[in-house]
PDB file of N, CA and C in Angstrom:
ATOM      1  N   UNK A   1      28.250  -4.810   9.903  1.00  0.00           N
ATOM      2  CA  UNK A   1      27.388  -5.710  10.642  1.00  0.00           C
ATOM      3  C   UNK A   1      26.665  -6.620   9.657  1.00  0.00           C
ATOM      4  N   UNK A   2      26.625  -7.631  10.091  1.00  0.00           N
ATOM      5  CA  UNK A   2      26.280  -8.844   9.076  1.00  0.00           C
ATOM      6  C   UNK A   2      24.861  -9.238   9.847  1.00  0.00           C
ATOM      7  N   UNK A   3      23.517  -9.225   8.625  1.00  0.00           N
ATOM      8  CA  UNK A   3      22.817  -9.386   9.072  1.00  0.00           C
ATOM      9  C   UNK A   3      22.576 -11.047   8.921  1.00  0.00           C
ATOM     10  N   UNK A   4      22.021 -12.202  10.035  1.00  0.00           N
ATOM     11  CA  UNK A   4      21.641 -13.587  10.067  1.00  0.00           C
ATOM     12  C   UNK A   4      20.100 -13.506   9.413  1.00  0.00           C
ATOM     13  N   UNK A   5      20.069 -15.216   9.065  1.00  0.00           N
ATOM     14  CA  UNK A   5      18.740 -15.254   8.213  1.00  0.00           C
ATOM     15  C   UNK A   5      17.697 -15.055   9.323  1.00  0.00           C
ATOM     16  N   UNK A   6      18.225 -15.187  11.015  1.00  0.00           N
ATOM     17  CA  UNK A   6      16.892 -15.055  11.564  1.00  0.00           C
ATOM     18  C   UNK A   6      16.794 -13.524  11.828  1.00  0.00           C
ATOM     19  N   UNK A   7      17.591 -13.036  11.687  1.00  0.00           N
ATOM     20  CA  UNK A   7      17.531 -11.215  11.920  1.00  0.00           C
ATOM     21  C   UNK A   7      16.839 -10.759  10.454  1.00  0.00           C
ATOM     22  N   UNK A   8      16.942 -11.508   9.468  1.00  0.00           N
ATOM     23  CA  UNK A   8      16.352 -10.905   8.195  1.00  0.00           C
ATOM     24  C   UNK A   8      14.684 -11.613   8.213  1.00  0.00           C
ATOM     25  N   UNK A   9      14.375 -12.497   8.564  1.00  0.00           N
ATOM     26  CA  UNK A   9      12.892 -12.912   8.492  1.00  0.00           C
ATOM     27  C   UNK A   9      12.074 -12.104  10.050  1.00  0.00           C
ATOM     28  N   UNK A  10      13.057 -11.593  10.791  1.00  0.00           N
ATOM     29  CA  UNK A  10      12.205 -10.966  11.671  1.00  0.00           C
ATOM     30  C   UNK A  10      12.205  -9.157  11.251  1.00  0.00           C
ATOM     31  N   UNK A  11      12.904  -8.441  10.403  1.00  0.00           N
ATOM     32  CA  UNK A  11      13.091  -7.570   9.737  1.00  0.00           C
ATOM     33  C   UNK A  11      11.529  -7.665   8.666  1.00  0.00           C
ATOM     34  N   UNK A  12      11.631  -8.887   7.886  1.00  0.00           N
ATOM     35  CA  UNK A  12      10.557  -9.396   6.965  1.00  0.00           C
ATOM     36  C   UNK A  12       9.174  -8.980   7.540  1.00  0.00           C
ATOM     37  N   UNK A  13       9.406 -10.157   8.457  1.00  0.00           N
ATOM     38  CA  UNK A  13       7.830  -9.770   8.819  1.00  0.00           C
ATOM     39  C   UNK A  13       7.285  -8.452   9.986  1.00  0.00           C
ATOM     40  N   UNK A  14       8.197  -7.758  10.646  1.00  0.00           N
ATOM     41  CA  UNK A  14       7.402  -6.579  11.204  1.00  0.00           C
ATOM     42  C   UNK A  14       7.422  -5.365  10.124  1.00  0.00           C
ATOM     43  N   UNK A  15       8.194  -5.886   8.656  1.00  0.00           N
ATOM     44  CA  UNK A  15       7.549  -4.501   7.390  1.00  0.00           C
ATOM     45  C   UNK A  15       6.784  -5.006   7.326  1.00  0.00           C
ATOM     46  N   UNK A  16       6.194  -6.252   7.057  1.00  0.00           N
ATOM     47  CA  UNK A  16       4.687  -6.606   6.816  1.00  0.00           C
ATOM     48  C   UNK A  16       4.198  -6.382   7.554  1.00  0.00           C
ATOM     49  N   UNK A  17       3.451  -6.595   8.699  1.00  0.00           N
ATOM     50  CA  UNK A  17       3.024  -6.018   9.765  1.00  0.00           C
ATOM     51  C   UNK A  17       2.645  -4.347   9.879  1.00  0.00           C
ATOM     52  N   UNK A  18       3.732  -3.588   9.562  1.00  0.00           N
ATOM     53  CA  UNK A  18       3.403  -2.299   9.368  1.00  0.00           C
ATOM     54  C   UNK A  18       2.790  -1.821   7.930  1.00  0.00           C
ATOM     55  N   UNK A  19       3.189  -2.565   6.959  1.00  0.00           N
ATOM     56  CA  UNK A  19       2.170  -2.504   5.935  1.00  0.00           C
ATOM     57  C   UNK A  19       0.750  -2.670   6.144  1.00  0.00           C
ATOM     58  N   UNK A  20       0.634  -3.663   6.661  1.00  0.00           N
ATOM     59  CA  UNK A  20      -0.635  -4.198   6.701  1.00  0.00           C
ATOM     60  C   UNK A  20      -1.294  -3.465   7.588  1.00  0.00           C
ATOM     61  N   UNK A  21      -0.354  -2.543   8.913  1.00  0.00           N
ATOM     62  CA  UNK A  21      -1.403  -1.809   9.648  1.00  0.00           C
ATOM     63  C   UNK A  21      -1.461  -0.566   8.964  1.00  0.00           C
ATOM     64  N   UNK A  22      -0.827   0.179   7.432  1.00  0.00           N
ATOM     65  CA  UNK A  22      -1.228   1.466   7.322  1.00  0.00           C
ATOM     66  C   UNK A  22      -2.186   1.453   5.881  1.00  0.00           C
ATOM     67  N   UNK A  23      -2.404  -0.150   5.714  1.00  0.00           N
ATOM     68  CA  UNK A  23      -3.413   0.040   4.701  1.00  0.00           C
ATOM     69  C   UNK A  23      -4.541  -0.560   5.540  1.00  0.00           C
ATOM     70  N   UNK A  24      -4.656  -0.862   6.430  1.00  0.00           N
ATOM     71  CA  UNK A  24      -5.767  -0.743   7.177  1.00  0.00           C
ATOM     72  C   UNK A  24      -6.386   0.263   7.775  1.00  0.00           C
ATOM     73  N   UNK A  25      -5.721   1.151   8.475  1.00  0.00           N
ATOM     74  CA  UNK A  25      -5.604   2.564   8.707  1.00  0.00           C
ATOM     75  C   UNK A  25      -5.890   3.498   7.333  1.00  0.00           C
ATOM     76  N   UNK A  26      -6.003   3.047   6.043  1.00  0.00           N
ATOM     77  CA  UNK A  26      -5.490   3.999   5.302  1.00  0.00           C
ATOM     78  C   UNK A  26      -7.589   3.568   4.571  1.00  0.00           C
ATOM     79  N   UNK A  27      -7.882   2.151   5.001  1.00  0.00           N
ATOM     80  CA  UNK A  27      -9.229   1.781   4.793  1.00  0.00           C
ATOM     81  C   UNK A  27     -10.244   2.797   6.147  1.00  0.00           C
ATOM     82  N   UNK A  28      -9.557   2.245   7.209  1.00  0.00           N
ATOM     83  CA  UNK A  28     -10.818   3.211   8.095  1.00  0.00           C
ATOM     84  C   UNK A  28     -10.766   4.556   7.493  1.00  0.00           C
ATOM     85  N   UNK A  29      -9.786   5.413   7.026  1.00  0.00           N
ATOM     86  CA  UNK A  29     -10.019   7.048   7.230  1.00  0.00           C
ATOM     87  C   UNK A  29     -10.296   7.064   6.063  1.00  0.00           C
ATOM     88  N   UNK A  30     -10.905   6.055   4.373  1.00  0.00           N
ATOM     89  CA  UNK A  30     -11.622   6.174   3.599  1.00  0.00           C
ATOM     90  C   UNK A  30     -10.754   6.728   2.260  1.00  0.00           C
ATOM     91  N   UNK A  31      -9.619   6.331   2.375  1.00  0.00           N
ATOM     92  CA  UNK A  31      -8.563   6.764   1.377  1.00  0.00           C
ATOM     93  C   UNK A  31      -8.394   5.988   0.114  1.00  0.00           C
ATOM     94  N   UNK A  32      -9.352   4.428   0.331  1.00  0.00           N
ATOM     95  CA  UNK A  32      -9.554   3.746  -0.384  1.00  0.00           C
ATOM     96  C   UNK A  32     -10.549   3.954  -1.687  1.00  0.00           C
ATOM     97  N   UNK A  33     -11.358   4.985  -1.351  1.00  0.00           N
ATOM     98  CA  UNK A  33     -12.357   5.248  -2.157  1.00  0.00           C
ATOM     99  C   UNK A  33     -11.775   6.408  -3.167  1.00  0.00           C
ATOM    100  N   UNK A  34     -11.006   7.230  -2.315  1.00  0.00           N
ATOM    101  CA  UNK A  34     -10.646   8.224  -2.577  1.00  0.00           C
ATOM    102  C   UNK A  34      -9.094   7.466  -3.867  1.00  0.00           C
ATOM    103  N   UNK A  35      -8.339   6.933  -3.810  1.00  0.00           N
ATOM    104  CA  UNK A  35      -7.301   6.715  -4.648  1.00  0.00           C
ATOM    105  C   UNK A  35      -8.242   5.328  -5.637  1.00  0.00           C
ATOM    106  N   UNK A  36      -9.231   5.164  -5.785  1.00  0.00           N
ATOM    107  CA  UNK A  36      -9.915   4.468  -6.515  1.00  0.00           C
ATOM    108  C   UNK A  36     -10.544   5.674  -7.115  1.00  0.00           C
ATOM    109  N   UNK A  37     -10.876   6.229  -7.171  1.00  0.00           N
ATOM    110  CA  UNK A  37     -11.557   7.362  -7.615  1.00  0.00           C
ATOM    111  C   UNK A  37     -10.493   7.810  -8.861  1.00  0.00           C
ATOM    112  N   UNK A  38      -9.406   8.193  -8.326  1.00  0.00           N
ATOM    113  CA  UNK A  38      -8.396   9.412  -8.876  1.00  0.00           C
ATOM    114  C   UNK A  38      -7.564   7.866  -9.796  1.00  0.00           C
ATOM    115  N   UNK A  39      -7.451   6.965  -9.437  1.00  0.00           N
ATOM    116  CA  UNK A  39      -7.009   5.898 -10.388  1.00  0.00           C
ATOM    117  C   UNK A  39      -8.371   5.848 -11.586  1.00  0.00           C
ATOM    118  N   UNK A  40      -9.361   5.840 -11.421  1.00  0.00           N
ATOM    119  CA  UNK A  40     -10.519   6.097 -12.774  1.00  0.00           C
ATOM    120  C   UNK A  40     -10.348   7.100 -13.778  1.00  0.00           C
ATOM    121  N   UNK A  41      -9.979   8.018 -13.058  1.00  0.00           N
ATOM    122  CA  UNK A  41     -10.141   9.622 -13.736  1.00  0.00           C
ATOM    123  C   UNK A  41      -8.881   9.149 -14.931  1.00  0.00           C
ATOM    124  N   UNK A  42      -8.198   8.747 -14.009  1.00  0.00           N
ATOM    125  CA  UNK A  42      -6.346   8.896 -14.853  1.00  0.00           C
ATOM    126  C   UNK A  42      -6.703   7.987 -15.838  1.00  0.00           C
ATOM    127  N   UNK A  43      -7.189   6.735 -16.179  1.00  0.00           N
ATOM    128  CA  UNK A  43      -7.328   5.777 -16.534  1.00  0.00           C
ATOM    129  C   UNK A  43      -8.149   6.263 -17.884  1.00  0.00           C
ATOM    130  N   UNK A  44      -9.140   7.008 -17.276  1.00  0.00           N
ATOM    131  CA  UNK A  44     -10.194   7.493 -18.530  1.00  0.00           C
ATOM    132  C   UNK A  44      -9.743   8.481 -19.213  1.00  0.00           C
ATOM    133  N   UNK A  45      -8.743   9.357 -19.044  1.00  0.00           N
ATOM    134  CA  UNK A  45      -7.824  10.286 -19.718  1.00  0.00           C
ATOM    135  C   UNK A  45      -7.041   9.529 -20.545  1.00  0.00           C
ATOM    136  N   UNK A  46      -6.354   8.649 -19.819  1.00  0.00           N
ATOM    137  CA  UNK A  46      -5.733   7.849 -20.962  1.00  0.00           C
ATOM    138  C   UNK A  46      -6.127   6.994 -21.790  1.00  0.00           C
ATOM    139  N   UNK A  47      -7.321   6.781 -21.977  1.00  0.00           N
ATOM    140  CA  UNK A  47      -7.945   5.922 -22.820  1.00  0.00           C
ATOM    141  C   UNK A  47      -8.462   7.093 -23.553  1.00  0.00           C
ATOM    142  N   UNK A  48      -9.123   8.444 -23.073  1.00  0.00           N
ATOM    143  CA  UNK A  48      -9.671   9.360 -24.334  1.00  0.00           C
ATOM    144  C   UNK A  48     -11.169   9.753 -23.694  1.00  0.00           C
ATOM    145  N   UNK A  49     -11.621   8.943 -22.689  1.00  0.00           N
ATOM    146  CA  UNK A  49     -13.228   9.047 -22.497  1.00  0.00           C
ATOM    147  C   UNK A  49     -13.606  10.260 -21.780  1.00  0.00           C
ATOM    148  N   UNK A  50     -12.666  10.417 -21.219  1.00  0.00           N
ATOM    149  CA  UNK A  50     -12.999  11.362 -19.646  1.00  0.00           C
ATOM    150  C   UNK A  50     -12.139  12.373 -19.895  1.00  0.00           C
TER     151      UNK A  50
END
């Protein structure tokens, strides 16, 4: 099955779409703070500080 350029830009944009709704989802339930957090830690290990 051969996909057309309009079957591939509508493919395009509902992954975006679902991206965009599970990092929004991923902001309300506060996961943002939480993988900002654990990205510091790693960061300061590898530099030597932490």
């Amino acid at each position: 099955m051969k996909l057309t350029d309009k079957h591939r830009k509508i493919i395009a944009i509902l992954s975006l779409c679902a991206g965009i709704a599970f990092v929004i989802a991923g902001i309300f339930r506060g996961e943002a703070e939480t993988v900002f957090n654990k990205a510091t830690r790693i960061c300061m290990e590898c530099i030597g500080i932490g």
